[in-house]
PDB file of N, CA and C in Angstrom:
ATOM      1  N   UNK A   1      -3.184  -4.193   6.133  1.00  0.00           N
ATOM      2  CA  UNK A   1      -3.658  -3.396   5.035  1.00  0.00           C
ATOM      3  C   UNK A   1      -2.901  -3.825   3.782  1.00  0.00           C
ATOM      4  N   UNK A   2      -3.676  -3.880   2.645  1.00  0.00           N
ATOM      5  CA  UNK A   2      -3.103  -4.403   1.301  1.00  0.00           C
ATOM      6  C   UNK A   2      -3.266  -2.816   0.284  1.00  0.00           C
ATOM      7  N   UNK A   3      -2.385  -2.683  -0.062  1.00  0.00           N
ATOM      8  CA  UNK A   3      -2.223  -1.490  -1.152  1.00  0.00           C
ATOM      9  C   UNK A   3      -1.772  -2.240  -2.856  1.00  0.00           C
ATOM     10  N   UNK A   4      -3.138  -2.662  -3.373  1.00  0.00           N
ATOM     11  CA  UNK A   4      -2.777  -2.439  -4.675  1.00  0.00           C
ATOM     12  C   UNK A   4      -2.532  -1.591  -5.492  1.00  0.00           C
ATOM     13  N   UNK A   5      -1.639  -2.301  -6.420  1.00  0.00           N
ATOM     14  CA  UNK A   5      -1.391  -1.071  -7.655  1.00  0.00           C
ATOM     15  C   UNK A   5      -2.397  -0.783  -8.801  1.00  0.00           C
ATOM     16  N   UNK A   6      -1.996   0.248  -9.587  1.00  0.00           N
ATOM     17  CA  UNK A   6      -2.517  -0.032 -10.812  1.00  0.00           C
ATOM     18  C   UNK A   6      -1.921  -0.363 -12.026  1.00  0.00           C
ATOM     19  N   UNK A   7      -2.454  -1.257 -13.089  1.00  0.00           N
ATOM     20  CA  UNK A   7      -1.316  -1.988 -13.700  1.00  0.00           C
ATOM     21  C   UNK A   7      -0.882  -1.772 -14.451  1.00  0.00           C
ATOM     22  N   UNK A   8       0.574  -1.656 -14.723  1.00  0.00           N
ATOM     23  CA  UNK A   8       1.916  -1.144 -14.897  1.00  0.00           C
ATOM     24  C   UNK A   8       2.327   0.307 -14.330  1.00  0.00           C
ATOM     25  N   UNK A   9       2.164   0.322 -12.790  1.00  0.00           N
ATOM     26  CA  UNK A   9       2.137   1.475 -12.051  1.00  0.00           C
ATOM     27  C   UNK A   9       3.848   1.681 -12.529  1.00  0.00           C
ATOM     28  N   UNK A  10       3.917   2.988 -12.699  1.00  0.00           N
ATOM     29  CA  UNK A  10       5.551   3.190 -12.419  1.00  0.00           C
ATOM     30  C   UNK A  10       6.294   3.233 -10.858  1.00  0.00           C
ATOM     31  N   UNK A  11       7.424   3.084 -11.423  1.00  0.00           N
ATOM     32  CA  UNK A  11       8.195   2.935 -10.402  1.00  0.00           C
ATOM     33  C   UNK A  11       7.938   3.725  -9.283  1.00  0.00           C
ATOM     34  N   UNK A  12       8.092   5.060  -9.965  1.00  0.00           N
ATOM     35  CA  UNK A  12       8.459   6.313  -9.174  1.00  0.00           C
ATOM     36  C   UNK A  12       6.599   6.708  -8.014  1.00  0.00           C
ATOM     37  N   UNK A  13       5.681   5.777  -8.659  1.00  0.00           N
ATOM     38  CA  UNK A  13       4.529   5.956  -8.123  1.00  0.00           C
ATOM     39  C   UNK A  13       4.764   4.743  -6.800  1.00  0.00           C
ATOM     40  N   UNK A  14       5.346   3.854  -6.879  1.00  0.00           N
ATOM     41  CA  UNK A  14       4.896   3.122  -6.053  1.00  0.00           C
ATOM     42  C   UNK A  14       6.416   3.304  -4.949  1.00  0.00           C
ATOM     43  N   UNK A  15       7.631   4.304  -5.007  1.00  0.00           N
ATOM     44  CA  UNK A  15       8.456   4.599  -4.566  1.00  0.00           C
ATOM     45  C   UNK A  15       7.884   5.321  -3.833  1.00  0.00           C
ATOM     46  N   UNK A  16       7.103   6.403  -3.671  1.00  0.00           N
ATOM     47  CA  UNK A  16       6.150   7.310  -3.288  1.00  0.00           C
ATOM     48  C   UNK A  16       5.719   6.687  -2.646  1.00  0.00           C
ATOM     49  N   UNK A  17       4.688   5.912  -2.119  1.00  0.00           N
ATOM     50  CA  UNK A  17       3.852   5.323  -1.825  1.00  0.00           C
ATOM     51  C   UNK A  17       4.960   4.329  -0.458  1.00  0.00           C
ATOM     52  N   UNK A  18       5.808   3.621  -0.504  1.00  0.00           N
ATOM     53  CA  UNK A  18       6.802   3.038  -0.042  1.00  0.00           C
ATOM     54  C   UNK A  18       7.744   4.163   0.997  1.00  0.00           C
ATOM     55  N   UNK A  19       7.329   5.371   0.404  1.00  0.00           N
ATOM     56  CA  UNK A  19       8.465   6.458   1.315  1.00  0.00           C
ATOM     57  C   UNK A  19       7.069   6.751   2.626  1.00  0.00           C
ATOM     58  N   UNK A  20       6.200   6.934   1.971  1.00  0.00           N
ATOM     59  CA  UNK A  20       5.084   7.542   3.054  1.00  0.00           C
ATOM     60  C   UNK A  20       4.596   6.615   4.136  1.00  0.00           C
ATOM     61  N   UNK A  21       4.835   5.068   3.637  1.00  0.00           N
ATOM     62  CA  UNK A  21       4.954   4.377   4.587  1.00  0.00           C
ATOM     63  C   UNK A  21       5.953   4.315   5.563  1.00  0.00           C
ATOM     64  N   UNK A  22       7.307   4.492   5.362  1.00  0.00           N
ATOM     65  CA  UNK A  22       8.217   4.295   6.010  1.00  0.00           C
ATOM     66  C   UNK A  22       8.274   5.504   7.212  1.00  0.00           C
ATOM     67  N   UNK A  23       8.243   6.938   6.476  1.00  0.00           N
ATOM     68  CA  UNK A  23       8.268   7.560   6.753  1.00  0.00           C
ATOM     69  C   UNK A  23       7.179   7.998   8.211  1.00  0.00           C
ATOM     70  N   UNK A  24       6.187   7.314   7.760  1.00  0.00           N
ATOM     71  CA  UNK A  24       4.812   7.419   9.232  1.00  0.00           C
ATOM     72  C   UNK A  24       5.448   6.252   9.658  1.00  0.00           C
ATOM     73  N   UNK A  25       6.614   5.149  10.052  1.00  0.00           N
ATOM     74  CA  UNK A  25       6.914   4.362  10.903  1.00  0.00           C
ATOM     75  C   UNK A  25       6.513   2.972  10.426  1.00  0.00           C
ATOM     76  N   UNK A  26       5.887   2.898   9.145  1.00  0.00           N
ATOM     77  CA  UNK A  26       5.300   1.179   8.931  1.00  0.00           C
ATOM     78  C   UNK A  26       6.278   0.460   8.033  1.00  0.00           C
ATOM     79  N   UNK A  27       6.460  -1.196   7.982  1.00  0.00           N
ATOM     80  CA  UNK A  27       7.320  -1.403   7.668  1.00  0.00           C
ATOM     81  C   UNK A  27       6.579  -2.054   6.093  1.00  0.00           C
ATOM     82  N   UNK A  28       6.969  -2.968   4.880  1.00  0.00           N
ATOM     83  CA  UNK A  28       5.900  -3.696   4.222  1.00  0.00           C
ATOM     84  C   UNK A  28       6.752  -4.665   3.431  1.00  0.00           C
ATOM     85  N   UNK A  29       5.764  -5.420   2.517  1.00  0.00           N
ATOM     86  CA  UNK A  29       6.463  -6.289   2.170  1.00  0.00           C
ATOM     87  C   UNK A  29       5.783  -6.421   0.694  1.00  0.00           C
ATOM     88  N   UNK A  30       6.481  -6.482  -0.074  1.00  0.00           N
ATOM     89  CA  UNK A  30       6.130  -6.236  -1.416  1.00  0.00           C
ATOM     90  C   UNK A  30       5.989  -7.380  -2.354  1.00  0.00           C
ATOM     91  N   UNK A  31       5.308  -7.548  -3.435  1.00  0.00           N
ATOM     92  CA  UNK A  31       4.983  -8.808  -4.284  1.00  0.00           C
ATOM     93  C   UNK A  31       4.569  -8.192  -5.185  1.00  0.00           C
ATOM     94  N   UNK A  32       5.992  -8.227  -6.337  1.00  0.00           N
ATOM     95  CA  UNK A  32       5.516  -7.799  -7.760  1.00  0.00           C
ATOM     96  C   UNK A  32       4.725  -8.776  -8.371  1.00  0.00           C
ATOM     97  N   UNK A  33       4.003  -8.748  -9.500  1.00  0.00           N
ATOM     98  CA  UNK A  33       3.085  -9.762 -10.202  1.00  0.00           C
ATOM     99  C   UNK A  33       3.655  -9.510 -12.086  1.00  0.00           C
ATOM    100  N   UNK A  34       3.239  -9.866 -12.731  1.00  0.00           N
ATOM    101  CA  UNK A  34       3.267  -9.558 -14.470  1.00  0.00           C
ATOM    102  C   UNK A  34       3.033  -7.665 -14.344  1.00  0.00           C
ATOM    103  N   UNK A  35       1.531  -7.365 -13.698  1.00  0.00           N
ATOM    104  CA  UNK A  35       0.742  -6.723 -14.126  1.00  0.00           C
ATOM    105  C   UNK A  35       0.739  -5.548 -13.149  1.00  0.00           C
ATOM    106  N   UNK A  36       0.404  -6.233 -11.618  1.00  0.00           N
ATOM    107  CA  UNK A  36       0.239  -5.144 -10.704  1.00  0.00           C
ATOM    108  C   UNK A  36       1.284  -5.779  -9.565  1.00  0.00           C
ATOM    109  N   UNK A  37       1.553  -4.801  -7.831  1.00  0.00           N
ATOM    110  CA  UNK A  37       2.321  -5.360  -7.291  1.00  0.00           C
ATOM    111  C   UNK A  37       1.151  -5.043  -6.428  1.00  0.00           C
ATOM    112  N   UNK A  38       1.637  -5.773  -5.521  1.00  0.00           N
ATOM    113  CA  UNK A  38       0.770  -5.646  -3.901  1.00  0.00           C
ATOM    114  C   UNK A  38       1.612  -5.488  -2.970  1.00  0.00           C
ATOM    115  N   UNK A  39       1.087  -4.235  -1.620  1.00  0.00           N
ATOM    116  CA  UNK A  39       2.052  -3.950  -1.006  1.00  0.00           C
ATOM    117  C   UNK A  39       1.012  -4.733   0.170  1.00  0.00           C
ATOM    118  N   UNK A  40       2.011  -5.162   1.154  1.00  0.00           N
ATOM    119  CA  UNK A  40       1.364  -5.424   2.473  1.00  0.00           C
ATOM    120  C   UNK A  40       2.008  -4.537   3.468  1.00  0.00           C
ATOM    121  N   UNK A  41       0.863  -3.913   4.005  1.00  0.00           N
ATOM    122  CA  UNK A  41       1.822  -2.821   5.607  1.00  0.00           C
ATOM    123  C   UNK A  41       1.931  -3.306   6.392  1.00  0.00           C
ATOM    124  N   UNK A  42       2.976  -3.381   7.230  1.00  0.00           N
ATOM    125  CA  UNK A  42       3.147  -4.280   8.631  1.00  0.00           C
ATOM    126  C   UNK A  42       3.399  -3.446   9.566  1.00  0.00           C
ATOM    127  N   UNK A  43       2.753  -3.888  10.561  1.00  0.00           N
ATOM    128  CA  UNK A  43       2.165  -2.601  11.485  1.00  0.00           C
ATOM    129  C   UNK A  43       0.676  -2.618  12.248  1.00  0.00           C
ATOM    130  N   UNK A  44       1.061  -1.611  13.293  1.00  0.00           N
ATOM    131  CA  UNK A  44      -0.415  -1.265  13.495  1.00  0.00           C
ATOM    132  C   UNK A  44      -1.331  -0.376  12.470  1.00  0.00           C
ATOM    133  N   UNK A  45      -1.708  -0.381  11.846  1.00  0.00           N
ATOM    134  CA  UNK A  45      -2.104   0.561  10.585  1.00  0.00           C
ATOM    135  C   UNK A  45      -4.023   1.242  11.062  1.00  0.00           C
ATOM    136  N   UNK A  46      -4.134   1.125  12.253  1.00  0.00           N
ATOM    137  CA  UNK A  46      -5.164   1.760  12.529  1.00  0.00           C
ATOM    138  C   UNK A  46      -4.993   3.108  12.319  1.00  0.00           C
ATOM    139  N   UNK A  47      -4.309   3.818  12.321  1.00  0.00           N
ATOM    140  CA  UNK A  47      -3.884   5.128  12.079  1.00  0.00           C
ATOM    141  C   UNK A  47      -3.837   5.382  10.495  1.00  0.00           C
ATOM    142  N   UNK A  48      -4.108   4.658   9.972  1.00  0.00           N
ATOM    143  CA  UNK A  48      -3.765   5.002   8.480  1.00  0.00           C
ATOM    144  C   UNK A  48      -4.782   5.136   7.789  1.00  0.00           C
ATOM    145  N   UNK A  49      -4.851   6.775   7.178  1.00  0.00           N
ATOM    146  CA  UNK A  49      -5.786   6.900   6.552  1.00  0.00           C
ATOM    147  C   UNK A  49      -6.101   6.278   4.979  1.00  0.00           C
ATOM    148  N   UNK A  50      -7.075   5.584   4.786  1.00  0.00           N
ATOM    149  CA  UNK A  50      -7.299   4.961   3.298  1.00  0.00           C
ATOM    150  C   UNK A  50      -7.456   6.052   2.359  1.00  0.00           C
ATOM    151  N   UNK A  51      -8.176   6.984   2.422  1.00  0.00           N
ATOM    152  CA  UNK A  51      -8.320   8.028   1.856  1.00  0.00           C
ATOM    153  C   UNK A  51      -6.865   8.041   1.272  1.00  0.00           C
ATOM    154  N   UNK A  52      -5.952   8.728   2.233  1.00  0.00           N
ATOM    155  CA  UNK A  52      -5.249   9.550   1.981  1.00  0.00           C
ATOM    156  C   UNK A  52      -3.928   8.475   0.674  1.00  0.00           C
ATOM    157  N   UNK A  53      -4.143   7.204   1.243  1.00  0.00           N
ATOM    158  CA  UNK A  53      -3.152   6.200   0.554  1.00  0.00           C
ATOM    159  C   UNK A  53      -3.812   5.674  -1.208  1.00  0.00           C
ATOM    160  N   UNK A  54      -5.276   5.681  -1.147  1.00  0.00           N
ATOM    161  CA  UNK A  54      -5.633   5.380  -2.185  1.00  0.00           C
ATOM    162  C   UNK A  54      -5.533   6.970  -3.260  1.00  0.00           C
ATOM    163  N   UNK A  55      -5.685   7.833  -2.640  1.00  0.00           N
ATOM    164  CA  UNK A  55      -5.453   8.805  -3.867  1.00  0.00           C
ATOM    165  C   UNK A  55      -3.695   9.269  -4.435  1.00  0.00           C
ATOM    166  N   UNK A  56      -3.221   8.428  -4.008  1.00  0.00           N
ATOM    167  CA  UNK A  56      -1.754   8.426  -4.161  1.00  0.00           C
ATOM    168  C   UNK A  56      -1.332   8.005  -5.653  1.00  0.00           C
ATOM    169  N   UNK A  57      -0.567   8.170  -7.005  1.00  0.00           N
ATOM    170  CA  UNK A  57      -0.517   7.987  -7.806  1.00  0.00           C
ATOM    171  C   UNK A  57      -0.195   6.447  -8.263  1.00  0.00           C
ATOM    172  N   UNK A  58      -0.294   5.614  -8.857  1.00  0.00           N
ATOM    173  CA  UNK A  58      -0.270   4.505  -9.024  1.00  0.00           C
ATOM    174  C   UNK A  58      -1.311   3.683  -8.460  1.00  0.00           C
ATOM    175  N   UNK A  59      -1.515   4.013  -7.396  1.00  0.00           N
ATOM    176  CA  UNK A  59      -2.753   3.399  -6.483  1.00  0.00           C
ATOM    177  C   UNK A  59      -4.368   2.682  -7.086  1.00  0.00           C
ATOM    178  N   UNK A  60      -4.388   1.409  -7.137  1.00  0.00           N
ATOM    179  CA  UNK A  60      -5.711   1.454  -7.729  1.00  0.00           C
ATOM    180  C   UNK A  60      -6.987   0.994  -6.401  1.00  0.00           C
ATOM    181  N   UNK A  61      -6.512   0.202  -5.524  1.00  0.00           N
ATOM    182  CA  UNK A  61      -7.142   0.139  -4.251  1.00  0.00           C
ATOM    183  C   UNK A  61      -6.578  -0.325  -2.965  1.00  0.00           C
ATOM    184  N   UNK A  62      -7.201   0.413  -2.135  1.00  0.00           N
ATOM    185  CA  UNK A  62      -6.482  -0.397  -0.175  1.00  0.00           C
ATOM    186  C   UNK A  62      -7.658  -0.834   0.009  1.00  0.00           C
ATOM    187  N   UNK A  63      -7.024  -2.213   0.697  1.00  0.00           N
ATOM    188  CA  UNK A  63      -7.983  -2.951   1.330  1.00  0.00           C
ATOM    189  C   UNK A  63      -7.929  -3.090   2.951  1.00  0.00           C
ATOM    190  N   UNK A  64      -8.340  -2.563   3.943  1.00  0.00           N
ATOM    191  CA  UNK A  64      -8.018  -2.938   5.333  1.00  0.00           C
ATOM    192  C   UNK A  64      -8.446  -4.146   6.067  1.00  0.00           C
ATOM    193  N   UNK A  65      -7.677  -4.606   6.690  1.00  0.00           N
ATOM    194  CA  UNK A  65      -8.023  -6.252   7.105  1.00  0.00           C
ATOM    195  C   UNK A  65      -8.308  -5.574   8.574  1.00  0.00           C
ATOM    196  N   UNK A  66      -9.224  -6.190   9.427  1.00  0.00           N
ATOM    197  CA  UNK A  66      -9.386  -6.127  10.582  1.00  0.00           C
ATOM    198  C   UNK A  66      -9.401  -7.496  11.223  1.00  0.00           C
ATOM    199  N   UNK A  67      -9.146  -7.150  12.340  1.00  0.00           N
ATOM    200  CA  UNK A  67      -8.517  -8.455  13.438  1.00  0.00           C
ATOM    201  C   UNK A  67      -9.380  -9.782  13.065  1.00  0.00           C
ATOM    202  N   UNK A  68     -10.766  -9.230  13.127  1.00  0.00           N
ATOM    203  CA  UNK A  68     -11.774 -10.236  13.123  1.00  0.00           C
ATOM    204  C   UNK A  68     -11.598 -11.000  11.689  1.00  0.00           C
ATOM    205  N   UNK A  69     -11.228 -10.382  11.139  1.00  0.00           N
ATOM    206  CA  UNK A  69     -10.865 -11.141   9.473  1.00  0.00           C
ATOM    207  C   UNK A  69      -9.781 -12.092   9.365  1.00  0.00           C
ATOM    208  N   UNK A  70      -8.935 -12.118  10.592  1.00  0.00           N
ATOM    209  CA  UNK A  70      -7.837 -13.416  10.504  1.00  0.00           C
ATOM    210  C   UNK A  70      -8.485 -14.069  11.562  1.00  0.00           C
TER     211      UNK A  70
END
């Protein structure tokens, strides 16, 4: 799963976003850009609701990768 930002998300939005992952057990890996950052979740992330991650503040879209896509 890819969690973009929106651009020039603040900190404190994408700290948020980084706790709720950890916190449900997923680990990620982050790539700031100029503009926006991209989070990658590492994990099983079938459990993870998109809903619930895209209405999160900073958030501009999740993308879910499924198996068949690698």
């Amino acid at each position: 799963m890819l969690i973009i930002t929106k651009k020039n998300a603040p900190e404190e939005a994408l700290d948020h976003v980084k706790e709720f992952l950890v916190t449900n057990g997923f680990d990620f890996h982050q790539s700031t850009g100029a503009d926006r950052t991209i989070i990658g979740v590492i994990g099983d992330t079938h459990t993870l609701e998109e809903s619930i991650i895209s209405a999160m503040p900073g958030v501009h879209q999740v993308v879910r990768i499924r198996p068949d896509d690698v």
